[in-house]
N, C-alpha and C. Protein backbone atom coordinates (compact mmCIF):
# COMPACT_ATOMS: atom_id res chain seq x y z
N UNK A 1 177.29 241.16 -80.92
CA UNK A 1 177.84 240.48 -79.76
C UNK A 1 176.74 240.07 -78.80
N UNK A 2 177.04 239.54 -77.99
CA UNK A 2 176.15 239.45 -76.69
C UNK A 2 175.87 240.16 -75.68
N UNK A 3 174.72 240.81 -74.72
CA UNK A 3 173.99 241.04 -73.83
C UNK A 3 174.27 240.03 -72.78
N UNK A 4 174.05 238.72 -72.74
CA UNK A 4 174.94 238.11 -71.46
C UNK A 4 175.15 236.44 -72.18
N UNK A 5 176.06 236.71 -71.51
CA UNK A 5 176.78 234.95 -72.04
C UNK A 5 176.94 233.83 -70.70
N UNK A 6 176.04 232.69 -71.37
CA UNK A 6 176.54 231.20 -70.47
C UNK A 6 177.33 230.91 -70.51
N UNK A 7 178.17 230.85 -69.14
CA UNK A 7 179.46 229.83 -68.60
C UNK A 7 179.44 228.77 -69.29
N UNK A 8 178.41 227.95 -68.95
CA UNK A 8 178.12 226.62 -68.88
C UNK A 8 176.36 225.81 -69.68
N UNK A 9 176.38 225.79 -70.64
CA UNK A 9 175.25 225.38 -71.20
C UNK A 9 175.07 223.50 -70.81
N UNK A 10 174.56 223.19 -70.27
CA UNK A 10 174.34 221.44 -70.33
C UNK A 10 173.21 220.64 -71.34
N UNK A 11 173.52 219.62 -71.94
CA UNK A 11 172.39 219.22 -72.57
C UNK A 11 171.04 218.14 -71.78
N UNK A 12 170.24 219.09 -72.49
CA UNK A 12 168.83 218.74 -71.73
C UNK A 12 168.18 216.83 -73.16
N UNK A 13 168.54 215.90 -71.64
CA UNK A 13 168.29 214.84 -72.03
C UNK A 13 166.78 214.32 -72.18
N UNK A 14 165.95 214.81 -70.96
CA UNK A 14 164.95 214.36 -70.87
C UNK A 14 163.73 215.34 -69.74
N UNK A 15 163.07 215.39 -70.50
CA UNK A 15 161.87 216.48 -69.69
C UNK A 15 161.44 215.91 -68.74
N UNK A 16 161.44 215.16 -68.25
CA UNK A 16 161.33 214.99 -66.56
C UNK A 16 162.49 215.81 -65.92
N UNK A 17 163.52 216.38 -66.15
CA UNK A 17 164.10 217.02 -65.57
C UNK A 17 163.84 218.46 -65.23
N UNK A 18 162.43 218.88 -65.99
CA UNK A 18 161.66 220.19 -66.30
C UNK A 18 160.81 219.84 -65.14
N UNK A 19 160.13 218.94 -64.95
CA UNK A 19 159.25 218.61 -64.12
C UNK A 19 159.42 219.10 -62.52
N UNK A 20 160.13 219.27 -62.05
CA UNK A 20 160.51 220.14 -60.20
C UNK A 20 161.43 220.98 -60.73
N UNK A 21 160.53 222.42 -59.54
CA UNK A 21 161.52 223.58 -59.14
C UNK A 21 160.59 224.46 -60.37
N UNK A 22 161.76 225.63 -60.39
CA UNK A 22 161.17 226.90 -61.10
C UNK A 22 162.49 227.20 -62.68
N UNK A 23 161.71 227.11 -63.86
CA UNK A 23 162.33 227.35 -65.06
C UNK A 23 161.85 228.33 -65.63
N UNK A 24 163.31 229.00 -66.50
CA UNK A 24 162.96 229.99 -67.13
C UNK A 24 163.25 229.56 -68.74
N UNK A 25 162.48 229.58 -69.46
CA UNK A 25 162.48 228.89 -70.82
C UNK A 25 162.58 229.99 -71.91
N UNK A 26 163.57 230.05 -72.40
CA UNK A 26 164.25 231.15 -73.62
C UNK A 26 164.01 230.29 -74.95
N UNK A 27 162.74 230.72 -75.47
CA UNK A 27 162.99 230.05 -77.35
C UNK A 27 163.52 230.81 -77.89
N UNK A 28 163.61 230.32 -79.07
CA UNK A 28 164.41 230.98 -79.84
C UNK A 28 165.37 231.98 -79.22
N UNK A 29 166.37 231.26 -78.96
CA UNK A 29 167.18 231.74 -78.13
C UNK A 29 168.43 232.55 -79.05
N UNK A 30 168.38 231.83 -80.17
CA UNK A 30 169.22 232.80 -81.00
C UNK A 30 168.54 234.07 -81.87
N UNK A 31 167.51 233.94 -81.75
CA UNK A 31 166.92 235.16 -82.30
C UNK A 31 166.60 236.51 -81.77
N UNK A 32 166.71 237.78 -81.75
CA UNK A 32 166.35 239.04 -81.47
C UNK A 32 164.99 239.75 -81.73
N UNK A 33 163.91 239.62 -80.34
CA UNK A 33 164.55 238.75 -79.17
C UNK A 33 164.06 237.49 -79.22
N UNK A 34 164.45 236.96 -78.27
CA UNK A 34 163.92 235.83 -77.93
C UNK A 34 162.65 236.09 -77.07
N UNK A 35 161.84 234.80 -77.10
CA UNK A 35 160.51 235.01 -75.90
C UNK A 35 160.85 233.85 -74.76
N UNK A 36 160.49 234.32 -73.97
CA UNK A 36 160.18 233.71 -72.59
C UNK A 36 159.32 233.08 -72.02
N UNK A 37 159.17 232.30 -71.51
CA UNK A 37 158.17 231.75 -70.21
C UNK A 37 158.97 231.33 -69.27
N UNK A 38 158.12 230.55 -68.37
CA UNK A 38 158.09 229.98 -67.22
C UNK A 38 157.21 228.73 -66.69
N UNK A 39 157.97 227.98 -65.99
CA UNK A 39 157.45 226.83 -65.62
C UNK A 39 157.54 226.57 -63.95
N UNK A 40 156.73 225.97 -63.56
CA UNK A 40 156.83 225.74 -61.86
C UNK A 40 156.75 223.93 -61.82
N UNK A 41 156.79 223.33 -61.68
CA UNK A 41 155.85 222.38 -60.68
C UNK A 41 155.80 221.51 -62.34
N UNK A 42 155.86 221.92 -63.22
CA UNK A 42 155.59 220.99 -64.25
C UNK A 42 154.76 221.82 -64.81
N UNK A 43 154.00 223.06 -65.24
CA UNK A 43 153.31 223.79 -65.66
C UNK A 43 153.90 224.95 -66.24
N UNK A 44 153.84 225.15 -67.46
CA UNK A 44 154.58 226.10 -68.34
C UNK A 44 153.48 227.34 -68.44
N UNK A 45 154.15 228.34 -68.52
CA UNK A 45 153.25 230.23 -68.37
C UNK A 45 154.13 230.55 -69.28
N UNK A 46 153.26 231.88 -69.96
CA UNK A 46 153.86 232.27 -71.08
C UNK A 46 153.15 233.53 -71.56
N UNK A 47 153.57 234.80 -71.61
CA UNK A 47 152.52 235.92 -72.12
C UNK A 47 153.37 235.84 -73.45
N UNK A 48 152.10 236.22 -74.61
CA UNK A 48 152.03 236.37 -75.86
C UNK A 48 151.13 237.32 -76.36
N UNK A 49 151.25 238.27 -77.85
CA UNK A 49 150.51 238.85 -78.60
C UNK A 49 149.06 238.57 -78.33
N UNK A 50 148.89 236.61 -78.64
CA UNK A 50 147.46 236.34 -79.05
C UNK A 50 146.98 235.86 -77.62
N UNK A 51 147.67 235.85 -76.62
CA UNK A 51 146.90 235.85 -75.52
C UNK A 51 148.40 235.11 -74.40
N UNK A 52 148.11 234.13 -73.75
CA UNK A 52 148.83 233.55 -72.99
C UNK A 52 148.84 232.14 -72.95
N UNK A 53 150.26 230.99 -72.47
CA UNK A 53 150.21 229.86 -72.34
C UNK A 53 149.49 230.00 -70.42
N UNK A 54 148.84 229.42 -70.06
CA UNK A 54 148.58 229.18 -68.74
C UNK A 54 148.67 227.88 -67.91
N UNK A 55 149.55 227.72 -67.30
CA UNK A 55 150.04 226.24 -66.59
C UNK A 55 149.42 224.98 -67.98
N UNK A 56 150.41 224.75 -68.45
CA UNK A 56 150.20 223.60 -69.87
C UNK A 56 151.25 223.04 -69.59
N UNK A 57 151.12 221.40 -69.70
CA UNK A 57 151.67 220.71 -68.92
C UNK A 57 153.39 220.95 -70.14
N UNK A 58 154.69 220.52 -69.01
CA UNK A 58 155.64 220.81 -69.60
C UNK A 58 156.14 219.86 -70.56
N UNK A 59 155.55 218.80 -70.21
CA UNK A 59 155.72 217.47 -71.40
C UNK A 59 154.78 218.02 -72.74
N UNK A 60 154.19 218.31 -72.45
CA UNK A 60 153.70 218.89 -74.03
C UNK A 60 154.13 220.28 -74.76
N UNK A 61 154.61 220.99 -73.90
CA UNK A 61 155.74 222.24 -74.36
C UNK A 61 156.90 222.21 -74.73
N UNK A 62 157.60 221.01 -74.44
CA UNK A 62 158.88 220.46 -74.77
C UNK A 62 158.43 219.99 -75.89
N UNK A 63 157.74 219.29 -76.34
CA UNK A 63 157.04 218.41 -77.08
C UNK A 63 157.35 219.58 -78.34
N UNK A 64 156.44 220.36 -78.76
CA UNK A 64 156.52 221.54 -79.36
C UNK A 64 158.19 221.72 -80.01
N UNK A 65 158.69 221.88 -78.86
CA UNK A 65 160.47 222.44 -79.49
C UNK A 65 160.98 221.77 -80.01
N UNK A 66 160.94 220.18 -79.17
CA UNK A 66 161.69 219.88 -80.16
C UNK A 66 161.22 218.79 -81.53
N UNK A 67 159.65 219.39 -81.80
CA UNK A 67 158.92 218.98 -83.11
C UNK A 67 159.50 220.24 -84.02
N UNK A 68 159.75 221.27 -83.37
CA UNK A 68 159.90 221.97 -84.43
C UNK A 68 161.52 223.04 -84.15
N UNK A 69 162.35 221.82 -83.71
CA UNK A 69 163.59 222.03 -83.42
C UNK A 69 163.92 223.86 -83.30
N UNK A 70 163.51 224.04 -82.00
CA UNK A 70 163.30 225.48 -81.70
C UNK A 70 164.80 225.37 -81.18
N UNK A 71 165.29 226.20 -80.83
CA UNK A 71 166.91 226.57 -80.73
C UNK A 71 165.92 226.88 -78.83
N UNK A 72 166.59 226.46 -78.31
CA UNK A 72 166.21 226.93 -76.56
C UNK A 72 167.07 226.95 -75.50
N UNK A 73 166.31 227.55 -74.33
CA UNK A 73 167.76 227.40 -73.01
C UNK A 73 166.26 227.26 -71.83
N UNK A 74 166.49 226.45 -70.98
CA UNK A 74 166.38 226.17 -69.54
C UNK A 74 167.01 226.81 -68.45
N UNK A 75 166.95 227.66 -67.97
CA UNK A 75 167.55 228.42 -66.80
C UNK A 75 166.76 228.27 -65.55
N UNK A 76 167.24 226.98 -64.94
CA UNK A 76 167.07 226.76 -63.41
C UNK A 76 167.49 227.27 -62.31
N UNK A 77 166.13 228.22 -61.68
CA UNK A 77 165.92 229.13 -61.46
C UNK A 77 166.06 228.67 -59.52
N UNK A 78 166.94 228.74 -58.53
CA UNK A 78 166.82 228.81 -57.24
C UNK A 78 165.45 229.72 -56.65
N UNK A 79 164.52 229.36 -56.14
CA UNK A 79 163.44 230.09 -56.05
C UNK A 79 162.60 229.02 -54.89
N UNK A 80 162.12 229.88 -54.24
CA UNK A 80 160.56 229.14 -53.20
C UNK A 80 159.37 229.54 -54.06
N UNK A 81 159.29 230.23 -55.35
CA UNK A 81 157.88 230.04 -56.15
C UNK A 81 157.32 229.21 -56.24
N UNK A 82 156.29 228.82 -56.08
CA UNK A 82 155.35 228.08 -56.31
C UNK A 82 154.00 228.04 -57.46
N UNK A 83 153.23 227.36 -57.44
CA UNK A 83 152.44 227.60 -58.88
C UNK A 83 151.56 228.20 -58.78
N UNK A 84 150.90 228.05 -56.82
CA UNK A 84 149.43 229.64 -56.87
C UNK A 84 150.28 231.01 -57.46
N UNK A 85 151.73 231.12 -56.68
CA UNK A 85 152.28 232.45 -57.02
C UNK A 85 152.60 233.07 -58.45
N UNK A 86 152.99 232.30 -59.16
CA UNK A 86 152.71 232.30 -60.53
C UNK A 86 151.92 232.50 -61.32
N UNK A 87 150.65 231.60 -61.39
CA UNK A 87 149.52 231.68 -61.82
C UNK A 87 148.63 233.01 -61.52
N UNK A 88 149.24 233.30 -60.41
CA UNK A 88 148.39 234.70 -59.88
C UNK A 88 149.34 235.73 -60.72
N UNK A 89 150.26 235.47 -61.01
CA UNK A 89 150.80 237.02 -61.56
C UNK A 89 150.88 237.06 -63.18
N UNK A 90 150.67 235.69 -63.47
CA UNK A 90 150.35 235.82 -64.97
C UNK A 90 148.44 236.01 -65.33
N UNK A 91 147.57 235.87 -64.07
CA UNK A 91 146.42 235.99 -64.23
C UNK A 91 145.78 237.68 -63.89
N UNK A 92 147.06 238.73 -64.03
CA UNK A 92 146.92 239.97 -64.13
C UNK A 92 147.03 240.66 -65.42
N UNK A 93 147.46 239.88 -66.39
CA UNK A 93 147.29 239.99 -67.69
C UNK A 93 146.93 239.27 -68.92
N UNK A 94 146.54 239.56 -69.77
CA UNK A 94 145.60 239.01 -70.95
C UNK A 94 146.19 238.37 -72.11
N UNK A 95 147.27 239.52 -72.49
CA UNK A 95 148.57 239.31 -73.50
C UNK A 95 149.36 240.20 -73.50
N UNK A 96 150.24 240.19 -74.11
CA UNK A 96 151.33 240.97 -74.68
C UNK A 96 151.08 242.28 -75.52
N UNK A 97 151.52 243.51 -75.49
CA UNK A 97 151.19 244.45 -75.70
C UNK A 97 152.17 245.36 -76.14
N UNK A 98 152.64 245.91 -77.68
CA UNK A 98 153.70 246.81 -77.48
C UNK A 98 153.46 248.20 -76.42
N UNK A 99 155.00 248.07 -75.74
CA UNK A 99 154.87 249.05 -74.76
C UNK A 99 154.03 249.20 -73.70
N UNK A 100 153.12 248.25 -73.14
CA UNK A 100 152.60 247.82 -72.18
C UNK A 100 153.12 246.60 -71.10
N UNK A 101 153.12 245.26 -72.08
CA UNK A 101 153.57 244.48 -71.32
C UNK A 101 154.25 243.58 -72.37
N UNK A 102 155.30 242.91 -71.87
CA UNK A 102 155.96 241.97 -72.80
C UNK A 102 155.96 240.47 -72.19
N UNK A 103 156.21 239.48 -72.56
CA UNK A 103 156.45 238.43 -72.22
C UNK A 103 157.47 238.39 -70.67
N UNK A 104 158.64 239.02 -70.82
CA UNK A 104 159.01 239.13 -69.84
C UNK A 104 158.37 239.51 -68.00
N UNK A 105 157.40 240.46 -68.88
CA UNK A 105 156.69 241.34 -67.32
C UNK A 105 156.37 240.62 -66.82
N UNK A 106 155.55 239.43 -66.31
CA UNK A 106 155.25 238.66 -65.38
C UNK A 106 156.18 238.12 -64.57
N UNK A 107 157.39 237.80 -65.25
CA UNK A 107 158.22 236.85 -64.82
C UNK A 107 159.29 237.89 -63.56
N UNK A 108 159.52 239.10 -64.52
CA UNK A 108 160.03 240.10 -63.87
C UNK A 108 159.40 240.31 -62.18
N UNK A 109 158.38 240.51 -62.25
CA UNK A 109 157.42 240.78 -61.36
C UNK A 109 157.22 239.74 -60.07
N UNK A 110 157.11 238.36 -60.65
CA UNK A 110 157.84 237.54 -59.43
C UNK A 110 158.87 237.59 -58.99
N UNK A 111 160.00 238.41 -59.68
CA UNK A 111 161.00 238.28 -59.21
C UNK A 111 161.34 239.83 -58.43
N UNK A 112 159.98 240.51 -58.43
CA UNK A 112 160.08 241.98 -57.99
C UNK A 112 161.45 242.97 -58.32
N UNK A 113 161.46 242.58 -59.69
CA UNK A 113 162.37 243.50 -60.20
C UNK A 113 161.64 243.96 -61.56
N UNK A 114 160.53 244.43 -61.44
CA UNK A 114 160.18 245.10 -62.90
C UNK A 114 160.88 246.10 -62.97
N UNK A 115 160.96 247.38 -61.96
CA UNK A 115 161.15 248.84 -62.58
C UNK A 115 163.03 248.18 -62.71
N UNK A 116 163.53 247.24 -62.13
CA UNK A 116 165.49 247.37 -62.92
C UNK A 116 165.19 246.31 -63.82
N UNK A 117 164.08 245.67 -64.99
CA UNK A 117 164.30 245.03 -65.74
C UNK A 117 163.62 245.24 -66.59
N UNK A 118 164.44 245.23 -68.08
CA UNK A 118 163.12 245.90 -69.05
C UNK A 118 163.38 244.48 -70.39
N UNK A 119 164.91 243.41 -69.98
CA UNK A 119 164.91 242.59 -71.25
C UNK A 119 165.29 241.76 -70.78
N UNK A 120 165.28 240.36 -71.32
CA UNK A 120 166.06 238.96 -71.19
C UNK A 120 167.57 239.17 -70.48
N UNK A 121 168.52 239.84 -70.90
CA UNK A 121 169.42 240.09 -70.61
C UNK A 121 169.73 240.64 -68.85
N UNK A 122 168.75 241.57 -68.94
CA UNK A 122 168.72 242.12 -67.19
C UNK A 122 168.59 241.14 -66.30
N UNK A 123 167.39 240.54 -66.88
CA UNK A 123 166.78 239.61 -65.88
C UNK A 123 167.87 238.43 -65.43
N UNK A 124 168.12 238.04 -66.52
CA UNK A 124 169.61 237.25 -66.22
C UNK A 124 171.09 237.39 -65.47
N UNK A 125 171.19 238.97 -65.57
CA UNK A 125 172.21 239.31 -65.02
C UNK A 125 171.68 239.81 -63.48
N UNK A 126 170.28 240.13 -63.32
CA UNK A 126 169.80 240.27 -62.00
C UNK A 126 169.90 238.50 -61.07
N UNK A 127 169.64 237.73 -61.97
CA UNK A 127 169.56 236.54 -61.26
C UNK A 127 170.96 235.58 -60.98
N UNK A 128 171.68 236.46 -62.12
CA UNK A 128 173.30 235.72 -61.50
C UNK A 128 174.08 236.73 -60.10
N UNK A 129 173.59 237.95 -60.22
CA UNK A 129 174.07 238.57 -59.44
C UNK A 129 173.38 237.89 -57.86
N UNK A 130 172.02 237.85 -58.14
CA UNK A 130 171.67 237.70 -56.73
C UNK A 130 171.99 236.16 -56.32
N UNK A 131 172.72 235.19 -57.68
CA UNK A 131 172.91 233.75 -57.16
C UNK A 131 171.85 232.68 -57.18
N UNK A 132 171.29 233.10 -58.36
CA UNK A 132 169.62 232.30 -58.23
C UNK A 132 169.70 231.37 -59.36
N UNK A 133 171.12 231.40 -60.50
CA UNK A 133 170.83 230.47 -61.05
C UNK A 133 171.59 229.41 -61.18
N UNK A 134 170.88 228.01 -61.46
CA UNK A 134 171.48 226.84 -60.94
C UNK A 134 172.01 226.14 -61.92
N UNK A 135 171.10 225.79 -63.06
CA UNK A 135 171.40 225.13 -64.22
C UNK A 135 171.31 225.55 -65.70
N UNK A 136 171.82 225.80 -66.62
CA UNK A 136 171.37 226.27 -67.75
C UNK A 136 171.47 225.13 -68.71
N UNK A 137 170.34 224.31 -69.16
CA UNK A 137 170.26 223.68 -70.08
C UNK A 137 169.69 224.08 -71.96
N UNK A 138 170.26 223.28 -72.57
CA UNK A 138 170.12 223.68 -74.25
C UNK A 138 169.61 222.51 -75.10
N UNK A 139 168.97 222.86 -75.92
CA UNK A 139 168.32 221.75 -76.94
C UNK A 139 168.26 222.81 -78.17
N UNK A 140 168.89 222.09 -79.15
CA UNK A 140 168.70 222.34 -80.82
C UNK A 140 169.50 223.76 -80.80
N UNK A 141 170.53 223.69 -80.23
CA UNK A 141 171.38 224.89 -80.15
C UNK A 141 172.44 224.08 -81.13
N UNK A 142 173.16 225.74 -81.62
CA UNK A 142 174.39 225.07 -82.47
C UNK A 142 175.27 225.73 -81.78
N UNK A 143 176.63 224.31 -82.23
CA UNK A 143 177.54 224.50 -81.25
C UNK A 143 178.47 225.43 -81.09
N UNK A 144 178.60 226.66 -81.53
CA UNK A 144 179.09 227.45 -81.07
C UNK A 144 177.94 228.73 -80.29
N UNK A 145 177.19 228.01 -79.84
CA UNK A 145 176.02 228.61 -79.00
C UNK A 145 176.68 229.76 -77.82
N UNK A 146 176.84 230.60 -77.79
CA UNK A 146 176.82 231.20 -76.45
C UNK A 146 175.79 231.86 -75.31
N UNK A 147 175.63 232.70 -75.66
CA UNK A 147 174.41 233.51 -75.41
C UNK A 147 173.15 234.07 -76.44
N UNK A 148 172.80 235.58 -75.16
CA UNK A 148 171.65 236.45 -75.92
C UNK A 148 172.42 237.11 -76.79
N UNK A 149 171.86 237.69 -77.65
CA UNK A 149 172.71 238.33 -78.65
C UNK A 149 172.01 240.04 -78.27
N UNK A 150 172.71 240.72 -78.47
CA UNK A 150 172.70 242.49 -78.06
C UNK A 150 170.81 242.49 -78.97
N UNK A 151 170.19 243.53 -78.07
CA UNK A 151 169.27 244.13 -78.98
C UNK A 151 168.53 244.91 -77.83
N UNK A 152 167.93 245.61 -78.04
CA UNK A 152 167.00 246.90 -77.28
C UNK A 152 165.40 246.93 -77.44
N UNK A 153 165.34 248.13 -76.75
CA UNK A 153 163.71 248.05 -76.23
C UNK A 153 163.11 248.15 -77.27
N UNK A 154 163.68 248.75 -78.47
CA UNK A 154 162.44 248.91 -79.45
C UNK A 154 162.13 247.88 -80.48
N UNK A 155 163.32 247.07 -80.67
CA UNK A 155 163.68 245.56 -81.12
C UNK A 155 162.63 244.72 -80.48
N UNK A 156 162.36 245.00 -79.00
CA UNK A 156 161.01 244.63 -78.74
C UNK A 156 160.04 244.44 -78.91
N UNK A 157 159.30 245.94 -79.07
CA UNK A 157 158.27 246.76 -79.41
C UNK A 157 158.12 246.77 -80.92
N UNK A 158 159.04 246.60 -81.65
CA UNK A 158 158.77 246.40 -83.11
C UNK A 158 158.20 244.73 -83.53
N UNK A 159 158.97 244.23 -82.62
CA UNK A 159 158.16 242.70 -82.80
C UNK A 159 156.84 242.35 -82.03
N UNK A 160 156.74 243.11 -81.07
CA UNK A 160 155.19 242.87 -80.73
C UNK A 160 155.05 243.20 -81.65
N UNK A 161 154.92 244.57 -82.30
CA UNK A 161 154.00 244.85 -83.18
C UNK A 161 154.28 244.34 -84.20
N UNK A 162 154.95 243.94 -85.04
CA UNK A 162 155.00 243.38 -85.93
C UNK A 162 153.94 241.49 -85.68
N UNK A 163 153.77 241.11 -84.57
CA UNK A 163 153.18 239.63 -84.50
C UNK A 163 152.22 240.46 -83.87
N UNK A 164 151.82 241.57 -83.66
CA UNK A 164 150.20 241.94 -83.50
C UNK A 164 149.54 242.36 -84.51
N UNK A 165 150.21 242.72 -85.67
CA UNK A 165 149.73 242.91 -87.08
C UNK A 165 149.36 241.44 -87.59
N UNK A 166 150.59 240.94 -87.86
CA UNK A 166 150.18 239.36 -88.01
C UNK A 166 148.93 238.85 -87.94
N UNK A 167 148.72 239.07 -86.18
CA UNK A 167 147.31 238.24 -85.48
C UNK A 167 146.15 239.23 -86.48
N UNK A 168 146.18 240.78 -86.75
CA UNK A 168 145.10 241.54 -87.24
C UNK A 168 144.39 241.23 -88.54
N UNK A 169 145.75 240.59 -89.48
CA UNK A 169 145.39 240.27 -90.99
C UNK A 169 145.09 239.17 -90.46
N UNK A 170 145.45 238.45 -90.14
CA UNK A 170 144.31 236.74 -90.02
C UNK A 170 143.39 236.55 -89.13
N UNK A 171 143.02 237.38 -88.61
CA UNK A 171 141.86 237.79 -88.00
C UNK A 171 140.70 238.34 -89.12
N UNK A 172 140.81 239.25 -89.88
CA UNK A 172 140.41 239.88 -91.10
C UNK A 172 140.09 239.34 -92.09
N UNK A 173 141.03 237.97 -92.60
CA UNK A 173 140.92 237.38 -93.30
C UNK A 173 140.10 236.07 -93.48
């Protein structure tokens, strides 16, 4: 089942609409889990295994999904963030880490809810509760799309590590 479900999914016509305000970008949105970033101003952030996306412009991150018809969600985010504030809190970490830091932690952290958020799901239900979100847009979703689908911390932690092994053998190799 689901961890939290969209009311309202809209379809995302054109990435200039990414371009102002603050987004929260769910790939692989049907998968367990999904990863996260963030966008400000037109600049996409992103913690990962092999390191981090750092303000990359959002026309070329869109670009990406839907070359390789990534299943996604847009969650327009009510926020006064800005892109020094951002950039500064994703420039406290390096990458992604089982049981250290996940993709999520940065994002959490602007939103000064790390210690009540540990997954996609929280964070979402922290941001409907407090009324922060505005729009939820979808690309390469199928149509009986709803939400996140249920999964836990170690569902996490097994996929870092599992895509930090990854990075080790082709590193090696």
């Amino acid at each position: 089942m689901y961890s939290f479900e969209f009311p309202d999914i809209q379809p995302l016509s054109a990435t200039t609409r990414l371009e102002d305000g603050f987004f929260l970008w769910i790939w692989y949105a049907n998968k367990i889990p999904p990863h996260i970033g963030c966008s400000v101003s037109g600049h996409y952030f992103s913690l990962k295994v092999n390191g981090k996306d750092n303000g990359i412009l959002v026309s070329k991150t869109f670009h990406l999904i839907q070359k390789k018809a990534i299943p996604s969600l847009f969650v327009q985010v009510k926020t006064d963030l800005n892109l020094p504030a951002v950039q500064n809190a994703f420039e406290s970490y390096q990458h992604a880490e089982p049981e250290i830091s996940t993709c999520l932690t940065p994002i959490a952290q602007l939103f000064n809810c790390l210690s009540e958020v540990s997954q996609l799901s929280e964070l979402l239900k922290y941001l409907q509760e407090h009324k922060l979100i505005e729009t939820v847009f979808g690309v390469n979703l199928d149509v009986d799309y709803r939400g996140i689908l249920n999964y836990n911390q170690q569902d996490i932690t097994n996929r870092l590590q599992k895509l930090k092994d990854v990075k080790r053998e082709k590193h090696i190799s």
